[in-house]
Protein backbone atom coordinates (compact mmCIF):
# COMPACT_ATOMS: atom_id res chain seq x y z
CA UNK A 1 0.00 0.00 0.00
CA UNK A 2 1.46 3.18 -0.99
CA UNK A 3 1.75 6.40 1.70
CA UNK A 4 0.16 9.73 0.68
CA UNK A 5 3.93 10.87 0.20
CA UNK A 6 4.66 8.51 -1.99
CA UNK A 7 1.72 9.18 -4.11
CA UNK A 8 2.77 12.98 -4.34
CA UNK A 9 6.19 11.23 -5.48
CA UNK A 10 3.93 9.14 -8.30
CA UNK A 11 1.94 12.22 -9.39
CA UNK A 12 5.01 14.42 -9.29
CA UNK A 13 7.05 11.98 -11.50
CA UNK A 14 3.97 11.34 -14.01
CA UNK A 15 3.43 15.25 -13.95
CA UNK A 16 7.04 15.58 -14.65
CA UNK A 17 6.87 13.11 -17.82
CA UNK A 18 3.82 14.79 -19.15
CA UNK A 19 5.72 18.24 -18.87
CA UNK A 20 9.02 16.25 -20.36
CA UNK A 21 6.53 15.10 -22.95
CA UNK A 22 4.83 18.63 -24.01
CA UNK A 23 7.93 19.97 -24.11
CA UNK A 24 9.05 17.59 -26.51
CA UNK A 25 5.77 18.00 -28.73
CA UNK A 26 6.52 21.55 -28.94
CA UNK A 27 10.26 21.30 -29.55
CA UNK A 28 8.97 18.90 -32.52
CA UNK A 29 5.75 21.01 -33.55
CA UNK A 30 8.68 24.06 -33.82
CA UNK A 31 11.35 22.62 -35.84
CA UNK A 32 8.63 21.10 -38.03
CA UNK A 33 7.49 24.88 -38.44
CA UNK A 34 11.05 25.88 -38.70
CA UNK A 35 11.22 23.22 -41.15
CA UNK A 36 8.24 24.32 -43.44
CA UNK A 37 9.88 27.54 -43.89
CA UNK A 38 13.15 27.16 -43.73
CA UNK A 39 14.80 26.31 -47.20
CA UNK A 40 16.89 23.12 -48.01
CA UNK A 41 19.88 23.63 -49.34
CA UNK A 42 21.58 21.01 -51.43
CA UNK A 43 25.48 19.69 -51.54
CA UNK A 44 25.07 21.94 -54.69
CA UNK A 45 23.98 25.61 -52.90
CA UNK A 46 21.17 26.09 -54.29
CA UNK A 47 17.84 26.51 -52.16
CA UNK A 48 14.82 24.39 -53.07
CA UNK A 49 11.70 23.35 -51.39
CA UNK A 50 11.68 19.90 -50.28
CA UNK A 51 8.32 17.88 -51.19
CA UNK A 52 9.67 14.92 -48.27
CA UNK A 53 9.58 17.78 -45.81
CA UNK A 54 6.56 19.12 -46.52
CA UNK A 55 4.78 15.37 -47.00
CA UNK A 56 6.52 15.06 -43.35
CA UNK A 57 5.10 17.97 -41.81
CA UNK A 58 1.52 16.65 -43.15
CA UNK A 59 2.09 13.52 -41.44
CA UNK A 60 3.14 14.50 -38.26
CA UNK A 61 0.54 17.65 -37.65
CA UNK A 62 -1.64 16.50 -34.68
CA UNK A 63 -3.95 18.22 -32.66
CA UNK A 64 -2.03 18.75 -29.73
CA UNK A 65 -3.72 21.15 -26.55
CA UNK A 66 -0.72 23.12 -25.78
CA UNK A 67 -1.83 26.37 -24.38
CA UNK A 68 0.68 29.30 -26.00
CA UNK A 69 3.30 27.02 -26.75
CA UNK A 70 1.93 26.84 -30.16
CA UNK A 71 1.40 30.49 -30.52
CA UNK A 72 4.57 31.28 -29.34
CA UNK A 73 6.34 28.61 -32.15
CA UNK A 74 4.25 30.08 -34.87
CA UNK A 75 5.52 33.96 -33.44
CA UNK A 76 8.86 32.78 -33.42
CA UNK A 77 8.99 31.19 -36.61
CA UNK A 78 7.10 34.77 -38.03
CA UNK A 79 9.75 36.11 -35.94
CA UNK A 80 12.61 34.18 -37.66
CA UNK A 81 10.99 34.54 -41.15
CA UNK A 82 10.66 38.85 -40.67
CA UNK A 83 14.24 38.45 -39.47
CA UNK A 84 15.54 36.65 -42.75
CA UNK A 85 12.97 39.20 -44.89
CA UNK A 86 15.01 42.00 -43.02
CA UNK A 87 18.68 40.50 -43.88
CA UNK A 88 17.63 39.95 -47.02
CA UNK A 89 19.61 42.66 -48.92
CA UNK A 90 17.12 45.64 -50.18
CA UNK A 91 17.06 45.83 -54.26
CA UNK A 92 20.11 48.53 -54.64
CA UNK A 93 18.50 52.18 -56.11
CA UNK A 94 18.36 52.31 -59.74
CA UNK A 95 21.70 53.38 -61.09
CA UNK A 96 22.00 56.94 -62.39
CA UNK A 97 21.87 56.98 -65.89
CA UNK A 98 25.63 57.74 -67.12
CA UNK A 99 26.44 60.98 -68.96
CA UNK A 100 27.13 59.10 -72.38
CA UNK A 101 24.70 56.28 -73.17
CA UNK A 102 23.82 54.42 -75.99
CA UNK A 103 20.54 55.54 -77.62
CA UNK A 104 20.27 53.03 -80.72
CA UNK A 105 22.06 50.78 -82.65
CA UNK A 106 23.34 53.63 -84.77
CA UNK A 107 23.76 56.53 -81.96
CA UNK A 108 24.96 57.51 -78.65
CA UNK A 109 23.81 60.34 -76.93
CA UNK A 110 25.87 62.20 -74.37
CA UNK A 111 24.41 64.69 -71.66
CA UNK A 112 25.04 66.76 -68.73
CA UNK A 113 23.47 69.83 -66.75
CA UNK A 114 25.34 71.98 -64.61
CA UNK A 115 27.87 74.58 -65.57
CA UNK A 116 28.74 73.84 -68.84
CA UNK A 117 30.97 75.32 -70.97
CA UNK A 118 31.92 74.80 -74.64
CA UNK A 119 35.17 75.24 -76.23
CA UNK A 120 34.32 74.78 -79.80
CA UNK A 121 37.93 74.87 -81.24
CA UNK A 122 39.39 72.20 -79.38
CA UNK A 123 36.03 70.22 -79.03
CA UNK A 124 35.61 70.08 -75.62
CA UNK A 125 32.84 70.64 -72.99
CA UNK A 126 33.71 71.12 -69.71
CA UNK A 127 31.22 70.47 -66.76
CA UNK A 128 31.58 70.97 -63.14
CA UNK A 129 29.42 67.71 -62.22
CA UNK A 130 31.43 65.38 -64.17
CA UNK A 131 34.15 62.79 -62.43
CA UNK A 132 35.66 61.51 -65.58
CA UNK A 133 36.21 62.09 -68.86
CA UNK A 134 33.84 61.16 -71.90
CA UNK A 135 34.68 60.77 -75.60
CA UNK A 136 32.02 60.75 -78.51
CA UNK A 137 31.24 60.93 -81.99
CA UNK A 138 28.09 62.76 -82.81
CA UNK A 139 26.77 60.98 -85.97
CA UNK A 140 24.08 58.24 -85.90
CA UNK A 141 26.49 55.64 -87.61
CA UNK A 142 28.66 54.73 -85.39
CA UNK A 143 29.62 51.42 -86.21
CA UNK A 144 30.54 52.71 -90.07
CA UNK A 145 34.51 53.64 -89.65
CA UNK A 146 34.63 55.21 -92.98
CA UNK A 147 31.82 57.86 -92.14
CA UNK A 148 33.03 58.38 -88.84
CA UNK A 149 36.52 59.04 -90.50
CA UNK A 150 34.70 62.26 -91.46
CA UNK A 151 33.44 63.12 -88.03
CA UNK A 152 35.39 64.87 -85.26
CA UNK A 153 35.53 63.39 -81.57
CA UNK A 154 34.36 65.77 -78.92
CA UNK A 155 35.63 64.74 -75.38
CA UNK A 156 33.49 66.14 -72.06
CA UNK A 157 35.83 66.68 -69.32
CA UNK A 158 35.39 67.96 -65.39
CA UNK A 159 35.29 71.42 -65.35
CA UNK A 160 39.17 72.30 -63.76
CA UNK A 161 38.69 74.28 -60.17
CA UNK A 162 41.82 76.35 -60.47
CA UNK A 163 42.00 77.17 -64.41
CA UNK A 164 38.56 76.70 -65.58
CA UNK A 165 37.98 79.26 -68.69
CA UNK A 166 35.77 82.00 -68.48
CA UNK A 167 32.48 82.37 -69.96
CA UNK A 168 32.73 84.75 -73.16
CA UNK A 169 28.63 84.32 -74.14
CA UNK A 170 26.16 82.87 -72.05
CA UNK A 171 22.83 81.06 -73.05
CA UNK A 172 19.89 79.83 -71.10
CA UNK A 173 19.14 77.46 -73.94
CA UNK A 174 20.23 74.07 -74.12
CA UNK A 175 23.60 73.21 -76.09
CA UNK A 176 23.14 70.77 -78.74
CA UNK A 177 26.31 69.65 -80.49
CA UNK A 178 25.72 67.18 -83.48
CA UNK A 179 28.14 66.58 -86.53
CA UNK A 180 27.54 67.58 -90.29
CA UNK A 181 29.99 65.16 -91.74
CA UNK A 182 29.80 61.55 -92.75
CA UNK A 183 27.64 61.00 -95.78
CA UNK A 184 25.84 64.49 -95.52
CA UNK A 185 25.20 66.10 -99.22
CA UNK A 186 23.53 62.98 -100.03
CA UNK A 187 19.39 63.48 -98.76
CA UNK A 188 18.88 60.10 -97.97
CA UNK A 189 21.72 60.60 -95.17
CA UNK A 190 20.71 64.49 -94.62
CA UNK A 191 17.42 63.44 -93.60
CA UNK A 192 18.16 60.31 -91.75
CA UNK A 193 21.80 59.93 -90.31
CA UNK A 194 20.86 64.24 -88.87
CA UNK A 195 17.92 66.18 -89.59
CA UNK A 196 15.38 63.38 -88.05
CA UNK A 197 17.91 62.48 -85.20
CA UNK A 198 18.37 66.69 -84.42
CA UNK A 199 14.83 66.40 -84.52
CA UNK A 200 13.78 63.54 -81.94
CA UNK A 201 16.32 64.81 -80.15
CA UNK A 202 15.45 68.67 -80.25
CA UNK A 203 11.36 68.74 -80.04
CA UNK A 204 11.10 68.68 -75.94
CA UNK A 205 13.13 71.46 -75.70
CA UNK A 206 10.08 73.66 -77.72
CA UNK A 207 12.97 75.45 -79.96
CA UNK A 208 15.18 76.60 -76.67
CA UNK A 209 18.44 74.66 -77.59
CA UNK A 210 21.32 75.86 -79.80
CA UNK A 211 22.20 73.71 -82.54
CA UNK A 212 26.58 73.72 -82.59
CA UNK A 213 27.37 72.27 -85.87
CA UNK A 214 30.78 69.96 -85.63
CA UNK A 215 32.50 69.93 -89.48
CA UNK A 216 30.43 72.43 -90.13
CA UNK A 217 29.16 72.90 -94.37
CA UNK A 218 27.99 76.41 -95.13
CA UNK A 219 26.32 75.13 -98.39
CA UNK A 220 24.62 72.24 -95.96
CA UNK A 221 23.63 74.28 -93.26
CA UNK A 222 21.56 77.10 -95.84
CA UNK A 223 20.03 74.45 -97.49
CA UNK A 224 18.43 73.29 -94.93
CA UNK A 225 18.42 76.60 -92.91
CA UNK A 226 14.42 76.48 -93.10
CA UNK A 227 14.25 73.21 -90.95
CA UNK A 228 17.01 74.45 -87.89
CA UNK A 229 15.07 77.93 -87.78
CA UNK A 230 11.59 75.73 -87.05
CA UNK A 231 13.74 73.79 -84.47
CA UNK A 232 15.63 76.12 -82.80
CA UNK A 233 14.74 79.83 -81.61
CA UNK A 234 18.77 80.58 -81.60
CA UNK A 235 21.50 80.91 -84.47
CA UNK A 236 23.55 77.64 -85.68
CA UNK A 237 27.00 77.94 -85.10
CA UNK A 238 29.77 76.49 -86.71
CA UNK A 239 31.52 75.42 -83.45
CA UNK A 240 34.61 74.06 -84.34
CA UNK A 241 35.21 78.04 -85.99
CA UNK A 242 34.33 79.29 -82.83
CA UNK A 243 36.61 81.05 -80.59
CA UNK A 244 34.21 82.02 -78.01
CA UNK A 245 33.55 80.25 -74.30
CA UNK A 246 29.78 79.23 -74.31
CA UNK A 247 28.29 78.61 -71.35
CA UNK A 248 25.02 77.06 -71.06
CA UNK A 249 22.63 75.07 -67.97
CA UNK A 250 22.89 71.74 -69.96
CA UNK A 251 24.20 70.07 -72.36
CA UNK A 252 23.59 67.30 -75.46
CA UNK A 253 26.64 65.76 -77.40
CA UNK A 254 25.14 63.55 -80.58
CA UNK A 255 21.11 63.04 -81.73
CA UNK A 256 19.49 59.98 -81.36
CA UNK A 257 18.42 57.55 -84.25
CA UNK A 258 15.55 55.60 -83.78
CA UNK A 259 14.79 54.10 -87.60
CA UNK A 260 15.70 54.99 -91.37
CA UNK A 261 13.49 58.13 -92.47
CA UNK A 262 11.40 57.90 -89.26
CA UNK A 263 10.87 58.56 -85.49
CA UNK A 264 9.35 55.78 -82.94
CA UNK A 265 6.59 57.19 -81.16
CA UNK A 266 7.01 54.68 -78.21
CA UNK A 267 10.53 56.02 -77.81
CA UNK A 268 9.94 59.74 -77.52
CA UNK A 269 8.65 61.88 -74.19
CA UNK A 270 5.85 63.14 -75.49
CA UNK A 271 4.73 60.37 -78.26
CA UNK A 272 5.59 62.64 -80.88
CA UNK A 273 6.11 61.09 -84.56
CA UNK A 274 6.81 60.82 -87.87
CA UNK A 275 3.96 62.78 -88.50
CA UNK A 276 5.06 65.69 -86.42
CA UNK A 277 8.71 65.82 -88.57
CA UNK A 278 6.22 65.84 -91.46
CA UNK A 279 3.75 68.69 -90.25
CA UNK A 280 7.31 70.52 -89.49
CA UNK A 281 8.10 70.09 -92.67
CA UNK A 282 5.37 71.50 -93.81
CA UNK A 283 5.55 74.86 -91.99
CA UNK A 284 9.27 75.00 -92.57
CA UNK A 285 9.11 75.43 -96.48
CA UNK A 286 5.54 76.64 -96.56
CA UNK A 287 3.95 73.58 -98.15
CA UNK A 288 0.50 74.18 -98.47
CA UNK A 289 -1.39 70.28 -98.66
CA UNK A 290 -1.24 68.02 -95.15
CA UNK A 291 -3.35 65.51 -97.39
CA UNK A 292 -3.82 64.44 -100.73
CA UNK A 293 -7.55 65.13 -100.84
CA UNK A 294 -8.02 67.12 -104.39
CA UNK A 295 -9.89 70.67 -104.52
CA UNK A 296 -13.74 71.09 -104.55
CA UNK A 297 -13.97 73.16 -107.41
CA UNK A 298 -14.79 70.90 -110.40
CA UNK A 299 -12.80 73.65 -112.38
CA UNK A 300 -9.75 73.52 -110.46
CA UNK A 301 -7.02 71.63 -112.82
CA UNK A 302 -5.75 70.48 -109.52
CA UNK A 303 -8.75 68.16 -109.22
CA UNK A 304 -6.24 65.69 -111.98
CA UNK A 305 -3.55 64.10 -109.76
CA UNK A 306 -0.43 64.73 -110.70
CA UNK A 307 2.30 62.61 -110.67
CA UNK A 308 6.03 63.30 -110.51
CA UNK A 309 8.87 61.46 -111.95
CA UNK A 310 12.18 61.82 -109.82
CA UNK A 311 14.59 61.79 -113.31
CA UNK A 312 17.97 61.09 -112.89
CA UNK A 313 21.14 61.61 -115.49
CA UNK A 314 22.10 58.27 -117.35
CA UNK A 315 26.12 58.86 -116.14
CA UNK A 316 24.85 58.63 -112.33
CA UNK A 317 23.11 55.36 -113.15
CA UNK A 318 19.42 54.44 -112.33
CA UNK A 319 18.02 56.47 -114.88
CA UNK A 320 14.61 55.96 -116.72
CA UNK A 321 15.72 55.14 -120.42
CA UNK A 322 12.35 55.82 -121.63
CA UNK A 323 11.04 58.82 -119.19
CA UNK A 324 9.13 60.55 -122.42
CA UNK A 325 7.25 57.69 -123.16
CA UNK A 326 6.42 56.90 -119.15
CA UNK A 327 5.03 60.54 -118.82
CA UNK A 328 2.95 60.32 -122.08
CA UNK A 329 1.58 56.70 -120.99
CA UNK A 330 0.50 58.28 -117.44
CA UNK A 331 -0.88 61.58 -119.23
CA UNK A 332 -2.89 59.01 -120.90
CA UNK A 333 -4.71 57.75 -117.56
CA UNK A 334 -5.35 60.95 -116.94
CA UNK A 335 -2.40 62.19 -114.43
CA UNK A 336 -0.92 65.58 -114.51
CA UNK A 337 2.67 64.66 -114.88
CA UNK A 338 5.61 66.54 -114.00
CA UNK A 339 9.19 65.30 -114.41
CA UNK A 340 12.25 66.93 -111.56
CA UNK A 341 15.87 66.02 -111.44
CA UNK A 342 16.82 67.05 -107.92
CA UNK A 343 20.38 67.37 -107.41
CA UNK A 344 22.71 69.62 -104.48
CA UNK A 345 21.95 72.45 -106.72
CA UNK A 346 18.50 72.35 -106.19
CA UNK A 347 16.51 75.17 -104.62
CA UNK A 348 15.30 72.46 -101.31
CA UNK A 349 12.19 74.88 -100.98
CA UNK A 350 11.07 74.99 -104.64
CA UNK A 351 11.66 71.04 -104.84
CA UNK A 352 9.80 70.62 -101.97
CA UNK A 353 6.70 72.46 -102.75
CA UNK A 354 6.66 70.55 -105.80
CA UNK A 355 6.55 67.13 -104.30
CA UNK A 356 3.70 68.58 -101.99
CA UNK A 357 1.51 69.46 -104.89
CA UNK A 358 1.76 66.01 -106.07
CA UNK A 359 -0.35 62.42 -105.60
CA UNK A 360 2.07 60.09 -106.67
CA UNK A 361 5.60 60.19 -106.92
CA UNK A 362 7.37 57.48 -109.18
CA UNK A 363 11.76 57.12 -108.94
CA UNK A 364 13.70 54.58 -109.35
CA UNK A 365 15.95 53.17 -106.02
CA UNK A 366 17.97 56.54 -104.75
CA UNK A 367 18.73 59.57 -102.53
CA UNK A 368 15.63 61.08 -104.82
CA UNK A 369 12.95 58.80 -103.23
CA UNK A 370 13.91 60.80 -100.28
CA UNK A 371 11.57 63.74 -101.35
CA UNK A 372 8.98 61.72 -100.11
CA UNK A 373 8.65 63.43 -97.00
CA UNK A 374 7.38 66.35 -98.64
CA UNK A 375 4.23 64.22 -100.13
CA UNK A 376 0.85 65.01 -98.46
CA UNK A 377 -0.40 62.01 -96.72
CA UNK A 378 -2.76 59.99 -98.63
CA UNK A 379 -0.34 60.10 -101.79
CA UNK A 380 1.34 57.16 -102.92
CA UNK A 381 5.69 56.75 -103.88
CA UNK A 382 6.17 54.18 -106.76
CA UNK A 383 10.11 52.58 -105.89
CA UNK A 384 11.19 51.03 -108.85
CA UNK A 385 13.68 48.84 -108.44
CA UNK A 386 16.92 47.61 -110.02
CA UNK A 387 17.65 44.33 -111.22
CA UNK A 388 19.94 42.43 -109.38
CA UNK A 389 18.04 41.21 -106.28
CA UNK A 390 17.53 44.57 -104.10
CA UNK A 391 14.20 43.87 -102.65
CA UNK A 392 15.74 43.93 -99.37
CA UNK A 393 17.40 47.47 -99.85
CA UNK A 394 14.47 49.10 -101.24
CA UNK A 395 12.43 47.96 -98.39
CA UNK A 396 14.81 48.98 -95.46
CA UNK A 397 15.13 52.94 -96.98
CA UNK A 398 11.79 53.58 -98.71
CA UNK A 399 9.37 50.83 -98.21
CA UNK A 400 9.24 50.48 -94.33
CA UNK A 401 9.18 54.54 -93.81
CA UNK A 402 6.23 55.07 -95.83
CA UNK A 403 4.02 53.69 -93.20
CA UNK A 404 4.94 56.27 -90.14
CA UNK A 405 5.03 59.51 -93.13
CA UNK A 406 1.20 58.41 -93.83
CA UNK A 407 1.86 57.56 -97.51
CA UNK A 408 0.87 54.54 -99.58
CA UNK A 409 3.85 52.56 -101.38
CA UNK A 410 3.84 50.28 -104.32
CA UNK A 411 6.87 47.94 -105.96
CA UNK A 412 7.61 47.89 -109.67
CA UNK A 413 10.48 45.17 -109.53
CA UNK A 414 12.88 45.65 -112.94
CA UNK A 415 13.33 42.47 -115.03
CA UNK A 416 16.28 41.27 -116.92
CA UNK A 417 14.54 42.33 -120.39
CA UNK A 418 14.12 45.79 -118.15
CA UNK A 419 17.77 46.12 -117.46
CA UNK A 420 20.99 47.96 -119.43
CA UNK A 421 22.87 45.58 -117.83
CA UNK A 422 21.63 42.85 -120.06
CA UNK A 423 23.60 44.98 -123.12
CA UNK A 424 26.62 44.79 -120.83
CA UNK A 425 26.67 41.17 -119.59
CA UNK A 426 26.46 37.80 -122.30
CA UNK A 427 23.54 36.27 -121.20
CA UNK A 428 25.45 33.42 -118.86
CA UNK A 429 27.24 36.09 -116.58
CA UNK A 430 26.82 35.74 -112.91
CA UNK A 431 25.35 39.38 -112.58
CA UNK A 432 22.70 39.03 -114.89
CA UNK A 433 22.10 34.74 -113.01
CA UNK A 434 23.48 34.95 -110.05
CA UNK A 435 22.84 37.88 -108.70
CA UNK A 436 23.61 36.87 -105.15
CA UNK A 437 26.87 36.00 -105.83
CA UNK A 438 27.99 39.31 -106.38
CA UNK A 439 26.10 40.14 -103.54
CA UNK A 440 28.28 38.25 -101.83
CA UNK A 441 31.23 40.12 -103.14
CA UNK A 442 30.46 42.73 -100.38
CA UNK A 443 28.62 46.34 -101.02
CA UNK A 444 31.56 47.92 -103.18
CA UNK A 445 30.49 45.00 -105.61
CA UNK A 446 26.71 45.50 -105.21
CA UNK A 447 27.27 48.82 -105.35
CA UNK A 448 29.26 49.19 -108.85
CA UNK A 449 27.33 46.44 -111.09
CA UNK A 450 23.84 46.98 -109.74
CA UNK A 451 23.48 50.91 -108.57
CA UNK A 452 25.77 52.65 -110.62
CA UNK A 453 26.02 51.05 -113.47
CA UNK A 454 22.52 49.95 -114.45
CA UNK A 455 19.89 51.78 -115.82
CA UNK A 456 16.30 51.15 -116.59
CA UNK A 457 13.20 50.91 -119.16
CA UNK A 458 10.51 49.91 -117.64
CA UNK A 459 7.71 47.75 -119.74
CA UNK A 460 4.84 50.49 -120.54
CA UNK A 461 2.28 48.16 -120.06
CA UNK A 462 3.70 46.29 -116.79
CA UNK A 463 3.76 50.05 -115.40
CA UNK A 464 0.76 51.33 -116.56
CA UNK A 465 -1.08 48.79 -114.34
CA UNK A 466 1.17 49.89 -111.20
CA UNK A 467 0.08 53.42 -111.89
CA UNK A 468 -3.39 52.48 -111.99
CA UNK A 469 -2.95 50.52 -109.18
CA UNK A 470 -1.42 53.88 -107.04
CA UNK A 471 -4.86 55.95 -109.45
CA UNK A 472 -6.99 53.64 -107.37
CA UNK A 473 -5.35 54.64 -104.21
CA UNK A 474 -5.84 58.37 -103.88
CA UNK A 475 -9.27 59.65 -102.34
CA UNK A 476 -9.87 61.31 -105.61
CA UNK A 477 -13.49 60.65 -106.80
CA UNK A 478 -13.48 58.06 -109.02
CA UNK A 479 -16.51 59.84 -111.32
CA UNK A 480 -13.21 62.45 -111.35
């Protein structure tokens, strides 16, 4: 028979394994919770979830009367998972954009605010918030050596404490330095290796930047003079003449390029476009028509489209061999024509109000096909183009711009009964079979058999149904 006292012994023992035993529940319930969080990390390093340790943790959870204790696991293991949130380390601040940066494929852009001042004759800005030095090019080709050959480096450098030089003209405008050499006096490269870069890069600043012209082409500059008055309230300057200090707030040191005769919309502050270059266009040489929509007056000859053919000289290659016939066949359908031979001589305005008074413009591949960003939209540009496989040129400069300047585009594709080359070549000769193998010859070979030495006539009757095709086009009346 067991004494009271040893009874308190029994109960104290059995109370002392149940306590031994809850502990141990929790210890377990815990560093399954622990577990269930925790990661596992492999002989390899890398943290996974294990599917045995949660199909454990499923197995053992039991509905066990604890008090707290299983409040106070599940706030320690919040506890332990806040902690390893907290040491986590925090996503670092996004960098600062550097002062020179690459803007496209074909450009990089360079810009700084502070005190800036430009030294024109040695090319060099200097600007009190730099910490290195910077060295650019501004041309949008910049991975083409031999037009970059052409185009001066400008360096931007810390502004020196002790020796810095003193401000000889100051400017609240924005400095825009940009280069006129490369493959300017052509107006395929005019328009899109600097005018549409100036311009995407120009527009936000609402005409308060100074354009500083790097290899700087009197002739170039005037002929375009028209389109850097419309983007700038302040004089171009032919900077690398320039003995003055000029000190401005900020800085930009080459345009940006976002596509061949056009501007991306998605890529610019405002959404601005093609169409805004155009309407700028427009109000820079005074061209009347936005659209190709003919006059109301029945009486009006304008209510005849008109169409222009861009005529080139048969030494410069790509010439219409039978232009005279061509106009006289479209005269017959009922077009206005008019036949211009644009060349760096040409009066840029008068050209260009030309083009703007037209419907359709017809040219073979060339720097003249360029003039179709005077065209009202609504008109249509006819490419013709070369024998010799070129499908792929004339839709990277002509075809794929035509879309953003609002303008429809057809394709008259020259055949080998089409071609001079055919009087050049016997009949077996790789440039008039094999046209990609002088392709692969590189683009001095392309270049020489297939641009510059081949000219064109065009089957009347092949072309009369492409212009028929760009008559059906227009929003002219068809009782008209």
């Amino acid at each position: 028979m067991k004494t009271r006292s040893s009874a308190r012994g029994e109960h104290r023992r059995v109370g002392n394994v149940a306590l031994l035993a809850l502990m141990l529940c929790s210890v377990v319930a815990l560093s399954l919770i622990r577990g269930r969080f925790a990661p596992i990390v492999t002989s390899a390093g890398d943290a996974i979830k294990s599917e045995d340790a949660a199909a454990a943790v499923s197995k053992a959870a039991v509905n066990i009367d604890t008090g707290d204790g299983a409040d106070e696991a599940a706030a320690e293991a919040a506890a332990e998972e806040k902690d390893k949130e907290e040491a986590q380390p925090k996503p670092a601040a996004a960098a600062a954009k550097p002062v020179c940066y690459e803007t496209s494929r074909r450009s990089d852009t360079c810009e700084a605010a502070g005190d800036v001042r430009v030294m024109g004759s040695s090319q060099t800005v200097y600007v009190d918030t730099l910490d290195r030095e910077w060295k650019t090019k501004p041309y949008c080709r910049k991975h083409d050596n031999f037009a970059l050959s052409h185009v001066k480096e400008w360096t931007l450098k810390p502004l020196p404490s002790g020796a810095a030089p003193r401000c000889t003209v100051n400017s609240s405008a924005t400095a825009f330095v940009l280069s006129t050499g490369g493959f300017t006096g052509n107006p395929f490269h005019d328009y899109t290796d600097v005018l549409i870069p100036a311009f995407i890069t120009a527009h936000p600043f609402g005409g308060e930047v100074q354009f500083l012209v790097s290899s700087y082409k009197s002739w170039w500059v005037n002929r375009y003079i028209q389109i850097f008055q419309q983007m700038s309230r302040h004089e171009v300057v032919d900077i690398d003449a320039d003995d003055e200090v000029r000190c401005y707030p900020n800085v930009v040191v080459g345009p940006t390029f976002h596509r061949e005769l056009g501007v991306d919309a998605s890529k610019t502050p405002s959404g601005y476009s093609t169409a805004d270059f155009r309407k700028m266009l427009r109000d820079a040489f005074g061209l009347e028509r936005a659209t190709a929509t003919p006059s109301g007056d029945r009486w009006d000859i304008r209510r005849r489209p008109r169409l222009l053919i861009i005529s080139r000289r048969p030494s410069r290659g790509r010439a219409f061999m039978n232009e005279r016939a061509m106009a006289d066949m479209a005269a017959s359908l009922g077009f206005d024509v008019r036949i211009g031979e644009p060349d760096t001589s040409t009066d840029t305005s008068k050209f260009a109000r030309l083009v703007n008074s037209c419907d359709v413009m017809v040219g073979v591949h060339g720097a003249g096909l360029t003039n179709m960003v005077f065209l009202p939209a609504g008109a249509v540009v006819v490419q013709v183009v070369p024998y010799g496989r070129l499908e792929w040129l004339a839709r990277n400069t002509f075809a794929e711009p035509s879309a953003g300047m609002e303008v429809h585009y057809l394709e008259y594709a020259v055949q080998l009964d089409e071609t001079t080359l055919s009087e050049q070549y016997p009949s077996d000769h790789p440039v008039l079979r094999d046209p990609m193998a002088i392709h692969k010859q590189g683009w001095n070979a392309l270049k020489t058999t297939y641009l510059d030495k081949q000219n064109v006539r065009p089957h009347l009757g092949r072309l009369k149904n492409t212009f028929l095709q760009a008559l059906k086009m227009l929003p002219h009346g068809r009782d008209d």
